[in-house]
N, C-alpha and C. Protein backbone atom coordinates (compact mmCIF):
# COMPACT_ATOMS: atom_id res chain seq x y z
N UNK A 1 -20.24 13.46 27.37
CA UNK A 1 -19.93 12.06 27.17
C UNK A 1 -18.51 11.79 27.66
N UNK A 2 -18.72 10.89 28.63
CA UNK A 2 -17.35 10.55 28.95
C UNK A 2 -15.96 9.90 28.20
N UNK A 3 -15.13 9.82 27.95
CA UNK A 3 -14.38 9.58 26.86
C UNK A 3 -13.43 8.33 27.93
N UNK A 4 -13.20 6.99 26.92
CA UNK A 4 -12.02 6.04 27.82
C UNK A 4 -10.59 6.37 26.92
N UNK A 5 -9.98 5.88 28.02
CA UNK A 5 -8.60 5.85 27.95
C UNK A 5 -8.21 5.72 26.21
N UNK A 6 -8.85 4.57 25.89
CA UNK A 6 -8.90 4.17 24.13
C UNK A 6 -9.22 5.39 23.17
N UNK A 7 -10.33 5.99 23.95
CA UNK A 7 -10.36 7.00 22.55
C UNK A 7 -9.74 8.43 22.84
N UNK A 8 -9.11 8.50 23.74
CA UNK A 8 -8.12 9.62 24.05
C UNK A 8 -6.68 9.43 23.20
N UNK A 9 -6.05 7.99 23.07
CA UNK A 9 -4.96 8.01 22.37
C UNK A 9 -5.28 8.05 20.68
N UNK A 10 -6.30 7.24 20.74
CA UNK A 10 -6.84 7.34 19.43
C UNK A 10 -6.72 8.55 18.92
N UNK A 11 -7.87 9.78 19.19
CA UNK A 11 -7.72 10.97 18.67
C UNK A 11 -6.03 11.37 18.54
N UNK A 12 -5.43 11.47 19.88
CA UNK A 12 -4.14 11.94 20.13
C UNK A 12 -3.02 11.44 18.70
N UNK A 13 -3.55 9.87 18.58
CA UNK A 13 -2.59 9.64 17.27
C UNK A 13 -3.11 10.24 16.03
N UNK A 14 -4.41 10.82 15.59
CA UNK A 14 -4.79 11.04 14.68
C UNK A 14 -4.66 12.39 14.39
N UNK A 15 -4.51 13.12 15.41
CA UNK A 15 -4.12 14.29 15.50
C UNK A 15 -2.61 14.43 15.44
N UNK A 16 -1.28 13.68 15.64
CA UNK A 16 0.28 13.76 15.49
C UNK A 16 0.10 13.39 14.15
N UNK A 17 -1.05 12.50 13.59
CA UNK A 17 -0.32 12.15 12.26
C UNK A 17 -0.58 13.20 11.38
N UNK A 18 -1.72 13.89 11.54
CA UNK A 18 -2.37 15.25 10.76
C UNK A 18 -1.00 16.51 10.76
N UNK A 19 -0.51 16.43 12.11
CA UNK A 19 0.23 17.57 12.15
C UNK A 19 2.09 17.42 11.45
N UNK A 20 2.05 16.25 11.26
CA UNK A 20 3.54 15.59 10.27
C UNK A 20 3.73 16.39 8.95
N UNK A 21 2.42 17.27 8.62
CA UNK A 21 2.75 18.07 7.58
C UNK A 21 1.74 17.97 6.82
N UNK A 22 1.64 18.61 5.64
CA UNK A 22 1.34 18.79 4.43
C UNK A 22 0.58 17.05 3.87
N UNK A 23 -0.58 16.57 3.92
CA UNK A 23 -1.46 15.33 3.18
C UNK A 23 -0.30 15.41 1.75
N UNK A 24 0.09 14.20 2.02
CA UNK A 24 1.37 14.23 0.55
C UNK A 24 0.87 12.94 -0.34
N UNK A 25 0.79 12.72 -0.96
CA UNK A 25 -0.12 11.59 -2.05
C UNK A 25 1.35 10.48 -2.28
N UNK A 26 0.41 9.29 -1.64
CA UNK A 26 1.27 7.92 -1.88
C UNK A 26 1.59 7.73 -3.49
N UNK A 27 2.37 7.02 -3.72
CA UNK A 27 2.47 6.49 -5.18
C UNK A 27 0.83 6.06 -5.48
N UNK A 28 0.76 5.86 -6.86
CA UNK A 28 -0.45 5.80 -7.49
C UNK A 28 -0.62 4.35 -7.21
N UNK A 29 -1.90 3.94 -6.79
CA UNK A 29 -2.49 2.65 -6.59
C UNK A 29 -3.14 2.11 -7.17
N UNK A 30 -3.44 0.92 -7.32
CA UNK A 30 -4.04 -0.16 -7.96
C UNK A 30 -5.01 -0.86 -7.40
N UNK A 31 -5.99 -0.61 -7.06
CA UNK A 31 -6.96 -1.36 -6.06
C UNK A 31 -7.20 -3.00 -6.41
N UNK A 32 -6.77 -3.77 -5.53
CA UNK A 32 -7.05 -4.80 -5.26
C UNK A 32 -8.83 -5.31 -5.57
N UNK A 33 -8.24 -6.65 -6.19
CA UNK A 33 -9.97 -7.22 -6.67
C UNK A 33 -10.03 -8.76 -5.97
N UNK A 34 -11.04 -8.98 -5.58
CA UNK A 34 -11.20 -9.98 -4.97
C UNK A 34 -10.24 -11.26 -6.21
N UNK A 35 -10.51 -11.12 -7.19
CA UNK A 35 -9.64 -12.13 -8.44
C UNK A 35 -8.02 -11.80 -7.86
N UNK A 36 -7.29 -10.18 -7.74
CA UNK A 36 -6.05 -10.07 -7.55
C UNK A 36 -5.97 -8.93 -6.22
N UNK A 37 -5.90 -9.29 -5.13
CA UNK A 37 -5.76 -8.56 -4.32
C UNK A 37 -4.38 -7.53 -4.50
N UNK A 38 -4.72 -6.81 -3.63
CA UNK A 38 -3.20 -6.16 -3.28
C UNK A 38 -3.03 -6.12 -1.70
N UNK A 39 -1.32 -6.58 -1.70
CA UNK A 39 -0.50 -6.85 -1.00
C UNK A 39 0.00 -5.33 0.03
N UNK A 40 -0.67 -6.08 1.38
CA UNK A 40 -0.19 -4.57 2.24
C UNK A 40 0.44 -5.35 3.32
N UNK A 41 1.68 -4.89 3.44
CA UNK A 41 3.02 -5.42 4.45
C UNK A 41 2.44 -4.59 5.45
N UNK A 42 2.43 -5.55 6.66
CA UNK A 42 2.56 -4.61 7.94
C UNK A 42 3.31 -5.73 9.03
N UNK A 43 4.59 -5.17 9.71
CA UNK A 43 5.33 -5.16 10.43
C UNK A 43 5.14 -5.19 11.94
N UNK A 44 4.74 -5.98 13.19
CA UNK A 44 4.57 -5.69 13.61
C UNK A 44 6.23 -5.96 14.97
N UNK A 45 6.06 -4.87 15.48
CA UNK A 45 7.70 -4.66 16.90
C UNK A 45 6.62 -4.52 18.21
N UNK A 46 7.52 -4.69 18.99
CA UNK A 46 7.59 -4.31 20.03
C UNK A 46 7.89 -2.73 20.56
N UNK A 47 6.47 -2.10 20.80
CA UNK A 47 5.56 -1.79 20.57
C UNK A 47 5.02 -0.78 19.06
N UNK A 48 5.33 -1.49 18.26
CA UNK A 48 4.98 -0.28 16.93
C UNK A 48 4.80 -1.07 15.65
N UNK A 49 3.93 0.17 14.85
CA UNK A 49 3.75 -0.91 13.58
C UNK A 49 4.51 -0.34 12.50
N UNK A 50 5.14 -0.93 11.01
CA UNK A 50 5.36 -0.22 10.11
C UNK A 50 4.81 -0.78 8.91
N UNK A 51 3.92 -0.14 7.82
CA UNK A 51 4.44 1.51 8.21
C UNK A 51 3.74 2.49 8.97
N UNK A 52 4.17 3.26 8.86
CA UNK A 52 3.21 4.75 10.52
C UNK A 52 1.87 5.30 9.87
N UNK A 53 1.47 4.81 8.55
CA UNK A 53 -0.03 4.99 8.19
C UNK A 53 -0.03 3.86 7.37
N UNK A 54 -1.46 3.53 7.54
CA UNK A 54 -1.77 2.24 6.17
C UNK A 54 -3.05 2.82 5.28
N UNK A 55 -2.53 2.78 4.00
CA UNK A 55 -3.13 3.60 3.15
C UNK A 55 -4.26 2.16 2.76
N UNK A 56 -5.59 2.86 2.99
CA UNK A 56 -6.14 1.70 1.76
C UNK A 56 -7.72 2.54 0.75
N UNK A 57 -7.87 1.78 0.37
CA UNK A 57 -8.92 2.44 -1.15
C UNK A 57 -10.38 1.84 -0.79
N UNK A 58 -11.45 2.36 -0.28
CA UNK A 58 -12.73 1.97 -0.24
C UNK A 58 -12.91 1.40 -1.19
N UNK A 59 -13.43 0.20 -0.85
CA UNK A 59 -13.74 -1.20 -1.80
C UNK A 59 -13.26 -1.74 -1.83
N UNK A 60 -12.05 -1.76 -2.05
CA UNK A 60 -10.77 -2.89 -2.52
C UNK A 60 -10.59 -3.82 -1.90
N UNK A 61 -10.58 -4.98 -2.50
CA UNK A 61 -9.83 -5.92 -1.93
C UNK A 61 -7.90 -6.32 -1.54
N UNK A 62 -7.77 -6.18 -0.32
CA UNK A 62 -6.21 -6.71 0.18
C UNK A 62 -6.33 -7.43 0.48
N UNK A 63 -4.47 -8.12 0.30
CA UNK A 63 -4.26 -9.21 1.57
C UNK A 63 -3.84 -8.57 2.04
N UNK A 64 -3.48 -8.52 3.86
CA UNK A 64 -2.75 -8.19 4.52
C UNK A 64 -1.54 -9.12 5.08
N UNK A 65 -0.81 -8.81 4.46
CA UNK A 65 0.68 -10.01 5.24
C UNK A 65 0.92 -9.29 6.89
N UNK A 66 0.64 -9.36 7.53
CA UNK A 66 1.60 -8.96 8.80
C UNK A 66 2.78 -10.13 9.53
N UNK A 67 3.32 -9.20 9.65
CA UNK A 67 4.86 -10.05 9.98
C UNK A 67 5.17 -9.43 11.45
N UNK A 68 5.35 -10.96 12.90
CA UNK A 68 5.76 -9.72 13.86
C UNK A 68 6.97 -10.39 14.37
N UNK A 69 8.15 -8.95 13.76
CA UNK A 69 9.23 -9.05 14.22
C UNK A 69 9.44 -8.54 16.01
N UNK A 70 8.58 -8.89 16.66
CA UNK A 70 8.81 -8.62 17.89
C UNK A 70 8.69 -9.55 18.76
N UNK A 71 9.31 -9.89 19.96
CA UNK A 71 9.28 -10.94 20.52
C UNK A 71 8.29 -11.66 21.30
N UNK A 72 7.15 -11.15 21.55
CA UNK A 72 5.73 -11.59 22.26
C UNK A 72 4.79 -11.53 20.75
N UNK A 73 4.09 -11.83 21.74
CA UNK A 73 2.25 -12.04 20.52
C UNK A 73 1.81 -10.47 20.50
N UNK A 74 0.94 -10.69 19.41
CA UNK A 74 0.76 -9.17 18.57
C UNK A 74 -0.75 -9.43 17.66
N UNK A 75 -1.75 -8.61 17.85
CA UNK A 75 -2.47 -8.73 16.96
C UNK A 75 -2.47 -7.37 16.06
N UNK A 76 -3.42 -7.52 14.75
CA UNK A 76 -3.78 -6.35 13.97
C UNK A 76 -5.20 -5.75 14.28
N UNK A 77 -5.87 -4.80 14.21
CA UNK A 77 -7.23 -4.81 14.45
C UNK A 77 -7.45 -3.69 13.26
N UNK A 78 -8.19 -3.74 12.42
CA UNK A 78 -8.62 -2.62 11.33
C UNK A 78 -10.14 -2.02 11.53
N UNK A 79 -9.77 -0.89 12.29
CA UNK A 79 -11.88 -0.37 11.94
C UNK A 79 -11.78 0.92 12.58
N UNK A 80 -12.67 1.09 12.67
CA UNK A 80 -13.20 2.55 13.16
C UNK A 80 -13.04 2.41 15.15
N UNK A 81 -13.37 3.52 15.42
CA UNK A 81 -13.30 3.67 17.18
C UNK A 81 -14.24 2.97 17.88
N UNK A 82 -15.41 2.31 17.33
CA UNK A 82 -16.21 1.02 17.47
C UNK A 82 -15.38 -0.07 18.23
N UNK A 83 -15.31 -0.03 16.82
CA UNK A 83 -14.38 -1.70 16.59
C UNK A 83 -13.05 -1.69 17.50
N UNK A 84 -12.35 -0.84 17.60
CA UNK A 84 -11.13 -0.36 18.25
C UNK A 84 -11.37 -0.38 19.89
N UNK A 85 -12.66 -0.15 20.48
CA UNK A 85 -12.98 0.29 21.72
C UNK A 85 -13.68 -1.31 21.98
N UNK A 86 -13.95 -2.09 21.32
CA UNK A 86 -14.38 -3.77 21.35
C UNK A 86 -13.62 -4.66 21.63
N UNK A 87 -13.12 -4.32 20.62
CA UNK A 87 -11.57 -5.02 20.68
C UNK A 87 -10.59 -4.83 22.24
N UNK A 88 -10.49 -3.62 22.54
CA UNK A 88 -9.95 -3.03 23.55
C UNK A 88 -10.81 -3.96 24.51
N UNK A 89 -11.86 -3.40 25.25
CA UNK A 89 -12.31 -4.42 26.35
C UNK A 89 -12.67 -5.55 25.93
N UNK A 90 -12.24 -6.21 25.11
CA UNK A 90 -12.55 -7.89 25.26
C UNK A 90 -11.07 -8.56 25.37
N UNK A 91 -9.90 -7.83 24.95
CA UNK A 91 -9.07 -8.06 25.51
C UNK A 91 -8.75 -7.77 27.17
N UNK A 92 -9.17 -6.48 27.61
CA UNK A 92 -9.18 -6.23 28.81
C UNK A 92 -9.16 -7.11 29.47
N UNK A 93 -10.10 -8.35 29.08
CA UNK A 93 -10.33 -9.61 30.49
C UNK A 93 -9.00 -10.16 30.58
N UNK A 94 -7.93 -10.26 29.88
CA UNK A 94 -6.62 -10.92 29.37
C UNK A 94 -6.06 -10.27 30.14
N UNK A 95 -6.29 -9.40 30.96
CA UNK A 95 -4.97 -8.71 31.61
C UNK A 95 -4.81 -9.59 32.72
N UNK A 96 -2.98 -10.04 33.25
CA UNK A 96 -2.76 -10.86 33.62
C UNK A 96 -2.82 -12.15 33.31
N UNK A 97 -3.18 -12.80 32.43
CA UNK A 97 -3.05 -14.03 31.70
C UNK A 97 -2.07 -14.60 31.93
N UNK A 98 -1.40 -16.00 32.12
CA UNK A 98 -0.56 -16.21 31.89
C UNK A 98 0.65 -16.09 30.42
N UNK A 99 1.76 -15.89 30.84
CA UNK A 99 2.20 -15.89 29.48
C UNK A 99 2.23 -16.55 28.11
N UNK A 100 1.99 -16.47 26.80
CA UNK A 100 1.81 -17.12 26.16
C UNK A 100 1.08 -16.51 24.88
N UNK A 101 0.46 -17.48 24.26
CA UNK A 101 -0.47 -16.83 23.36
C UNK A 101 -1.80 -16.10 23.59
N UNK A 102 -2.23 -15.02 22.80
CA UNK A 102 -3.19 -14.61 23.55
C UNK A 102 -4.29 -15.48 23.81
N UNK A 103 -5.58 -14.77 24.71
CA UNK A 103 -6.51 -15.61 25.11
C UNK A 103 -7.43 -15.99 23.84
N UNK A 104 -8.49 -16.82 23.46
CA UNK A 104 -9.27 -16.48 22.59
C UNK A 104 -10.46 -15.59 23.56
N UNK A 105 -10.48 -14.44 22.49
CA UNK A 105 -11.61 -13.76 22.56
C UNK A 105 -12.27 -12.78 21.64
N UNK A 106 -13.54 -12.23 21.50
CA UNK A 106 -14.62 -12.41 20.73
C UNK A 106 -15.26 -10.95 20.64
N UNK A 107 -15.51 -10.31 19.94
CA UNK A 107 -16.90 -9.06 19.98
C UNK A 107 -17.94 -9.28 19.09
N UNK A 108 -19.03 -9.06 19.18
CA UNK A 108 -20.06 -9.07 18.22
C UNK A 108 -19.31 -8.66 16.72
N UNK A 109 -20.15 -9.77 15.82
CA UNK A 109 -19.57 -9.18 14.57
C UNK A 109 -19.98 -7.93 13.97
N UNK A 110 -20.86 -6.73 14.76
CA UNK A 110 -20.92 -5.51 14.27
C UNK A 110 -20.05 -4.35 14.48
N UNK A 111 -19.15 -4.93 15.54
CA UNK A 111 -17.91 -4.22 15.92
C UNK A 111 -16.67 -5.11 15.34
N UNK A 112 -16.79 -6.03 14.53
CA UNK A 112 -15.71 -6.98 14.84
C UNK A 112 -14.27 -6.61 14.03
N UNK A 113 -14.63 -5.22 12.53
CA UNK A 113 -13.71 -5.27 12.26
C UNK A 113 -12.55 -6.45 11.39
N UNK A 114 -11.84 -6.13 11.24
CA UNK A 114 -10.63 -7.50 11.14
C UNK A 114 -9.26 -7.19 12.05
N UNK A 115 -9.16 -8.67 12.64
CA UNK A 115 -8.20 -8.87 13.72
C UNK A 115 -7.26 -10.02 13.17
N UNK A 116 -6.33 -10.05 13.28
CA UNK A 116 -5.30 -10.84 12.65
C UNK A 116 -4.13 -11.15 13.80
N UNK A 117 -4.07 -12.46 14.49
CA UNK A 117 -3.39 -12.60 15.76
C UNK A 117 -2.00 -13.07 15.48
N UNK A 118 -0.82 -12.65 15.68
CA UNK A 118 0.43 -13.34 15.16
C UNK A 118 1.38 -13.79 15.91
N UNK A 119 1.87 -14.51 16.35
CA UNK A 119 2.55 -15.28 17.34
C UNK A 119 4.04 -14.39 16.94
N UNK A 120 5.28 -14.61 17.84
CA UNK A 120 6.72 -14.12 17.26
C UNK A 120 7.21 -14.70 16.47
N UNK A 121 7.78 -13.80 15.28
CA UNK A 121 8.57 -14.38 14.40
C UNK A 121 7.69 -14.84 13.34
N UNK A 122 6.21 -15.05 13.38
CA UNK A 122 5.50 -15.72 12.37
C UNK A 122 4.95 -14.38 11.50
N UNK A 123 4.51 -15.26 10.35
CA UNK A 123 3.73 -14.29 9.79
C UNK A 123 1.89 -14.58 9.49
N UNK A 124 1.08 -14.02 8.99
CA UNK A 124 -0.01 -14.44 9.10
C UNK A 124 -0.66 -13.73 7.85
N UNK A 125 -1.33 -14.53 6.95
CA UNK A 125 -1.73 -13.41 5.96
C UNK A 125 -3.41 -13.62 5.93
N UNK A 126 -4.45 -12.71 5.93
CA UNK A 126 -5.55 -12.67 5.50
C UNK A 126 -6.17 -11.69 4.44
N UNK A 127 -7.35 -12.16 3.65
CA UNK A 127 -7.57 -11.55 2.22
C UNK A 127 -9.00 -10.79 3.01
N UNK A 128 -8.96 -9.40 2.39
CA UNK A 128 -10.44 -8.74 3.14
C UNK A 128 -10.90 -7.65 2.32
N UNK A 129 -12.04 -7.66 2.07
CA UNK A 129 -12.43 -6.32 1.68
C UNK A 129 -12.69 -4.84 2.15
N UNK A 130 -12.24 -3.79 1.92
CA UNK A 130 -12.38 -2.96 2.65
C UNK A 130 -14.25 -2.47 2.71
N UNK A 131 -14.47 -2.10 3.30
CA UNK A 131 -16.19 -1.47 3.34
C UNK A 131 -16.45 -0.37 2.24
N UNK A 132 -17.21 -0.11 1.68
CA UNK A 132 -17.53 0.97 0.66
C UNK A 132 -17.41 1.94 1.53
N UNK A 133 -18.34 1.95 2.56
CA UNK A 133 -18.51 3.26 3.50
C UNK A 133 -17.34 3.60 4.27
N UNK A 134 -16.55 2.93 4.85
CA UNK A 134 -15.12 3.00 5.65
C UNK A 134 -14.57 4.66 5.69
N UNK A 135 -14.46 5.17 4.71
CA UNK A 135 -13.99 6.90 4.75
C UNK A 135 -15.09 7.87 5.61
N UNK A 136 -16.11 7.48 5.37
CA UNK A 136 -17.17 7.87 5.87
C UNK A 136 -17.20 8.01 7.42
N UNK A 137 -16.38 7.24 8.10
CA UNK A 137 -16.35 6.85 9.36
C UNK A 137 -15.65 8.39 9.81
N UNK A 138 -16.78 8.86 10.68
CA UNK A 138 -16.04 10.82 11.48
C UNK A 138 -14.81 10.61 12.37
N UNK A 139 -14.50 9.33 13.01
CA UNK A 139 -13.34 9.27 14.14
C UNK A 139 -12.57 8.82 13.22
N UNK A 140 -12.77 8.19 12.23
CA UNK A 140 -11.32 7.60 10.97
C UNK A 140 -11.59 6.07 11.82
N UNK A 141 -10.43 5.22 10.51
CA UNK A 141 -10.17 4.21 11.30
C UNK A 141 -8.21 3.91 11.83
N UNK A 142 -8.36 3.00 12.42
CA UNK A 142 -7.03 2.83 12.46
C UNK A 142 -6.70 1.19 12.65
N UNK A 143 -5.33 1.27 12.87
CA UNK A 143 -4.43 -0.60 13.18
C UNK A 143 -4.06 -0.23 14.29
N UNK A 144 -4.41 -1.18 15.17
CA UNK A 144 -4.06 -1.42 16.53
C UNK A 144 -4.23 -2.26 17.21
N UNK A 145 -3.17 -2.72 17.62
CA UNK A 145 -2.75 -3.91 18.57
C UNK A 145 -3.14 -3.99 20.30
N UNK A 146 -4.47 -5.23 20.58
CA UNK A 146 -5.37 -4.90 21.61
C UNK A 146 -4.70 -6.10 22.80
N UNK A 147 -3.64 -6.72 22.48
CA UNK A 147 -3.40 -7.09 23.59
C UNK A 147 -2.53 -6.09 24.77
N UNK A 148 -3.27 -6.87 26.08
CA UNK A 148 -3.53 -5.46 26.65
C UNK A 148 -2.11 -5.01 27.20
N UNK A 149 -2.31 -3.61 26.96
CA UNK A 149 -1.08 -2.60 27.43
C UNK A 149 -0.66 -2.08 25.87
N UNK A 150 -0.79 -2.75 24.71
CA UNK A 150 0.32 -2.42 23.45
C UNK A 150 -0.07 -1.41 23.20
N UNK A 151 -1.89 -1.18 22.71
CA UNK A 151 -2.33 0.23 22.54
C UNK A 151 -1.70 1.28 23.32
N UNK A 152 -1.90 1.27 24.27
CA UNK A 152 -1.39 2.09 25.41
C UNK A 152 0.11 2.86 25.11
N UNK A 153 1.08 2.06 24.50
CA UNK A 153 2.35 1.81 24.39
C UNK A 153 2.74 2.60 23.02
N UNK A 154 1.58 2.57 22.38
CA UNK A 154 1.88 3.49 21.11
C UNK A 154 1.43 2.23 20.11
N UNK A 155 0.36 1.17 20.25
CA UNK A 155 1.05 0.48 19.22
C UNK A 155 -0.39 1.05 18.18
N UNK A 156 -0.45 2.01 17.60
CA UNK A 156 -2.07 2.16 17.53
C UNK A 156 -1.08 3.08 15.81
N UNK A 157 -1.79 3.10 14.50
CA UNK A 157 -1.46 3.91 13.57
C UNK A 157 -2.60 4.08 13.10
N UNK A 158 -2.73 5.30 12.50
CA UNK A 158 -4.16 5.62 11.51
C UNK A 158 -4.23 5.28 9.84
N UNK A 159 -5.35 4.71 9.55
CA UNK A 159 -5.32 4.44 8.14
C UNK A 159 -6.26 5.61 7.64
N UNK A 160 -5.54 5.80 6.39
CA UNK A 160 -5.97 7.28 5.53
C UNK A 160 -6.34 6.13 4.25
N UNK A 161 -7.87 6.88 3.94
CA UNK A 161 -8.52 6.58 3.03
C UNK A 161 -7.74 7.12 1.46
N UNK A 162 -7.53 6.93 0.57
CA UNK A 162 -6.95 7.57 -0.66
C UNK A 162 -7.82 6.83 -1.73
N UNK A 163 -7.40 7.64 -2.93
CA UNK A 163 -8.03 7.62 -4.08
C UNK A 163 -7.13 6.85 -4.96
N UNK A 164 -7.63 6.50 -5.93
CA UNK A 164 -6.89 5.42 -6.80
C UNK A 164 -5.46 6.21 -7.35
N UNK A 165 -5.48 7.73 -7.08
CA UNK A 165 -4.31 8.47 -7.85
C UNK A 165 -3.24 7.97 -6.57
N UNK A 166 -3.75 8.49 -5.05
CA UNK A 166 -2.99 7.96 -4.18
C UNK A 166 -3.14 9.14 -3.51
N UNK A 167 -4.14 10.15 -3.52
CA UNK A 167 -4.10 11.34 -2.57
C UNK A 167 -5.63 10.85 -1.79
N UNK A 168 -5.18 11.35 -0.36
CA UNK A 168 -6.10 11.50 0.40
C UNK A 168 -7.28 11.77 -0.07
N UNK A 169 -8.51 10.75 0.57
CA UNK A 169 -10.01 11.50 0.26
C UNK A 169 -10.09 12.48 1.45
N UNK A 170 -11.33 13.18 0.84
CA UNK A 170 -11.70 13.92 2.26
C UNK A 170 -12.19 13.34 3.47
N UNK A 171 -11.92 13.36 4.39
CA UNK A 171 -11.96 13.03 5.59
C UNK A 171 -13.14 14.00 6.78
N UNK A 172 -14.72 13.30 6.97
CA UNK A 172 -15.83 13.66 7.33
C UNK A 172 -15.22 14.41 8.56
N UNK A 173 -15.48 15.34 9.05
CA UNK A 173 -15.11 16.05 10.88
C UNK A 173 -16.31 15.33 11.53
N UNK A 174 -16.16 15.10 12.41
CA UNK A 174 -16.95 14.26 13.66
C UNK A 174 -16.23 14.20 14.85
C-alpha cells in the first residue's frame, strides 16, 4: 500500500512524541459533560500548536478555545488518519488561492472529524464530544492544521487518549 506524504509525517510525529520519554500521567481530569464541558486551550503560531499533545478522555464532552497567535489563517482538525488525509486533499485544491481567508471546503461527514477555522489574532471556540471509540483508532488521532503547506511545516500534534486519573490508555498497534 502506497503511503502519501500525510501519513508519513503523521506516523513520523507519533513516533517523536513516543520517543520524548517515559508515558508520564497529566494532572488528574475531570471529564467534561455536555451540562459542563471542559475547557481545552489550544494555541495556534506560525507553524505550531500548543500544547505539543492534547490530552482528551473518550466520551467527554470539551470546548475547544483555539486562539491563533499567528499571523495568517489556521485551522484545527481532530480525528484519526481518515479524517486527517480528507481534510488534507480537500484543502489541496486551495493551493495557490489567493491570499486571505481560507477557501470554503468540505469532506464527507464520515471523515469529517472536527475542524475549527481561525482567522489572525481571533479566537474561535466550539463544544464537541469526543467518540466513545476514538482510542480504539490503530494510527491514533491527532490536531492538524490543513491549510496547505502547515501540515507539512510541522503543524500536526498527537492526541493521547487518558483515563480520568490522567494516565495514558492503552494505545491499539495498527
Amino acid at each position: 500500500m502506497a503511503r502519501s506524504p500525510l501519513h508519513v509525517l503523521l506516523a513520523t510525529q507519533l513516533v517523536l512524541s513516543a520517543c520524548g520519554g517515559q508515558a508520564t500521567a497529566t494532572p488528574p481530569i475531570v471529564p467534561g459533560s455536555p451540562a459542563d464541558p471542559r475547557e481545552v486551550i489550544i494555541v495556534a503560531r506560525d507553524y505550531s500548536f500548543t500544547p505539543p499533545v492534547v490530552d482528551l478522555v473518550p466520551g467527554e464532552t470539551v470546548t475547544f478555545q483555539v486562539l491563533n497567535g499567528g499571523l495568517i489563517v489556521h485551522d484545527l482538525v481532530i480525528g484519526g488518519l481518515r479524517v486527517q488525509e480528507a481534510w488534507e486533499a480537500a484543502e489541496a485544491a486551495a493551493v495557490g488561492a489567493p491570499p486571505g481567508p481560507t477557501p470554503v471546503v468540505s469532506v464527507p461527514p464520515d471523515v469529517g472529524g472536527l475542524r475549527i477555522v481561525v482567522a489572525s489574532g481571533e479566537r474561535a471556540d466550539r463544544t464537541w464530544t469526543v467518540p466513545l471509540d476514538a482510542a480504539a483508532e490503530p494510527a491514533g488521532w491527532f490536531a492538524a492544521c490543513h491549510i496547505p503547506g502547515h501540515a507539512a511545516q510541522g503543524m500536526i500534534v498527537p492526541v493521547r487518549f487518558v483515563g480520568r486519573d490522567g494516565l495514558p490508555l492503552p494505545t491499539p498497534s495498527g
